[in-house]
Structures are given as C-alpha cells and as structure tokens.
Protein backbone atom coordinates (compact mmCIF):
# COMPACT_ATOMS: atom_id res chain seq x y z
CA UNK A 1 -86.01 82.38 27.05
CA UNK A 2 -86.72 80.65 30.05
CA UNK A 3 -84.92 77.84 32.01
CA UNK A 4 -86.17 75.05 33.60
CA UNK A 5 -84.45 74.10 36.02
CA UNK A 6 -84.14 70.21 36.79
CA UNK A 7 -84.78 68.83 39.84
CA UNK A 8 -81.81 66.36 40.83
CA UNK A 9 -83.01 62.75 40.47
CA UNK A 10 -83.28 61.67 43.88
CA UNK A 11 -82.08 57.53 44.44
CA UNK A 12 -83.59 55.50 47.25
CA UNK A 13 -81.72 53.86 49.71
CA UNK A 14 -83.10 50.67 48.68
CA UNK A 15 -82.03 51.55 45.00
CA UNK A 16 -78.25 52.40 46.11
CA UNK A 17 -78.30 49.11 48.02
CA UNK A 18 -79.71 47.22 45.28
CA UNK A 19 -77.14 48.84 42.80
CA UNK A 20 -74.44 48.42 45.16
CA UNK A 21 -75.34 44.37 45.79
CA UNK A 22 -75.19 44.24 41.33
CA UNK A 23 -71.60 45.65 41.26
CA UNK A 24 -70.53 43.51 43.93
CA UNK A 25 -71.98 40.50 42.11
CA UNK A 26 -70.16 41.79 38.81
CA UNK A 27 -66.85 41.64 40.50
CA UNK A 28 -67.08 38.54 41.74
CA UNK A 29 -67.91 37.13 38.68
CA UNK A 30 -65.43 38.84 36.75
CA UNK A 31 -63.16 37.64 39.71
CA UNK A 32 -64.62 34.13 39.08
CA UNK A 33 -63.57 33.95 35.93
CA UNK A 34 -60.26 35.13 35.82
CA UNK A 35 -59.31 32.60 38.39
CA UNK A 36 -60.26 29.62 35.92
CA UNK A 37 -58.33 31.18 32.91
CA UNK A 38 -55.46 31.51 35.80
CA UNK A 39 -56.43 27.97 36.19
CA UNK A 40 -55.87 27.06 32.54
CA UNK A 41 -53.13 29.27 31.83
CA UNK A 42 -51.06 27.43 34.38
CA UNK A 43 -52.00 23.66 33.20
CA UNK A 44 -51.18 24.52 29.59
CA UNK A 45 -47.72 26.60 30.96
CA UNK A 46 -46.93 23.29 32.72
CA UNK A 47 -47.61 20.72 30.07
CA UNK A 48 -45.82 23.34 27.39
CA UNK A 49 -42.85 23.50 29.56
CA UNK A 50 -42.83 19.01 29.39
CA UNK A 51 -42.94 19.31 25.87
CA UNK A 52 -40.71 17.02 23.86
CA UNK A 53 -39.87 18.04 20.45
CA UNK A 54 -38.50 14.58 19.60
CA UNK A 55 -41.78 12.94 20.86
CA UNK A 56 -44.50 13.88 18.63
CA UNK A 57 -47.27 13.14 21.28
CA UNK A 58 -46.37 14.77 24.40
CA UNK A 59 -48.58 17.47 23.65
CA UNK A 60 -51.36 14.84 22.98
CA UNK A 61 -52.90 15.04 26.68
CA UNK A 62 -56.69 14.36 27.99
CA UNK A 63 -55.90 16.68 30.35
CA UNK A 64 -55.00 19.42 28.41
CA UNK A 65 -57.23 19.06 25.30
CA UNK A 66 -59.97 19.40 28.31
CA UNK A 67 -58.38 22.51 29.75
CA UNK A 68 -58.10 24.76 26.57
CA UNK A 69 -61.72 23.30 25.35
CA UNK A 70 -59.89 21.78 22.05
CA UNK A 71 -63.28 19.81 21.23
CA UNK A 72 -65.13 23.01 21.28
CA UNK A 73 -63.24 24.68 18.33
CA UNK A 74 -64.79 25.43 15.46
CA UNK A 75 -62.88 25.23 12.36
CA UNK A 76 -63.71 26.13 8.41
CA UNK A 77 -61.99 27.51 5.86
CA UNK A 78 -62.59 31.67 4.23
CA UNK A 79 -60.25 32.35 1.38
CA UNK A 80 -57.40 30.04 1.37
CA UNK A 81 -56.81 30.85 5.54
CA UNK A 82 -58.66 28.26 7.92
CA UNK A 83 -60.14 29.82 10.81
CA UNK A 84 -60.59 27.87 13.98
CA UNK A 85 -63.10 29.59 16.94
C-alpha cells in the first residue's frame, strides 16, 4: 500500500481576512440581539413588578403587549392542550 500524502490546504490572506470580517459580523449580531431581548426582558420585569392582583388590567399595557410581540402569537389547539407560538 501506498500513501498519499496531502498537501496542507493553503488559505489566502484575503480568505483569512474575509473569514475573519464574517465572524466579527456574527458577533455583533448575536451581540445585537441579545441587547433587545435585554431590552424586553427589563420592560416586562418592570411592568411585572407594578402588577396589581386586585386590578385585573394592570397587565393590560400598549407598551408591553408591543414589547413581548403579543399580536404575533399564534395560537390553535392539538389534543385538548392549546398551543400558542
């Protein structure tokens, strides 16, 4: 048997650079959005924490309904649960 030996795959400069630039980008988008759930967490930790039991609607809020995307929920029922997305 004979091996082959494999040349290492050699990477441009302009490749590392350009890979480099991607990863960079990736964090700050991650970073991006972590700050606006950090955002949201905090709005719906501050409203929660004005919550009245006796008074039915002072969870009702623009404000928050907005923040935690309520109108974007999708809800239907599978076998006797209801799921909301």
């Amino acid at each position: 048997m004979t091996e082959t030996k494999k040349n290492p795959v050699s990477i441009s400069t302009d490749e590392l650079i350009e890979k480099h630039r991607q990863m960079i980008q990736f964090v700050k988008n991650t970073i991006s959005g972590i700050e606006t759930d950090l955002k949201r967490i905090k709005i719906i930790l501050n409203k929660l924490s004005k919550f009245d039991p006796k008074d039915q609607n002072s969870l009702n809020d623009k404000e928050l309904e907005e923040t935690i995307g309520a109108t974007d929920l999708k809800s239907y029922k599978e076998d006797n649960v209801q799921v909301v997305e």
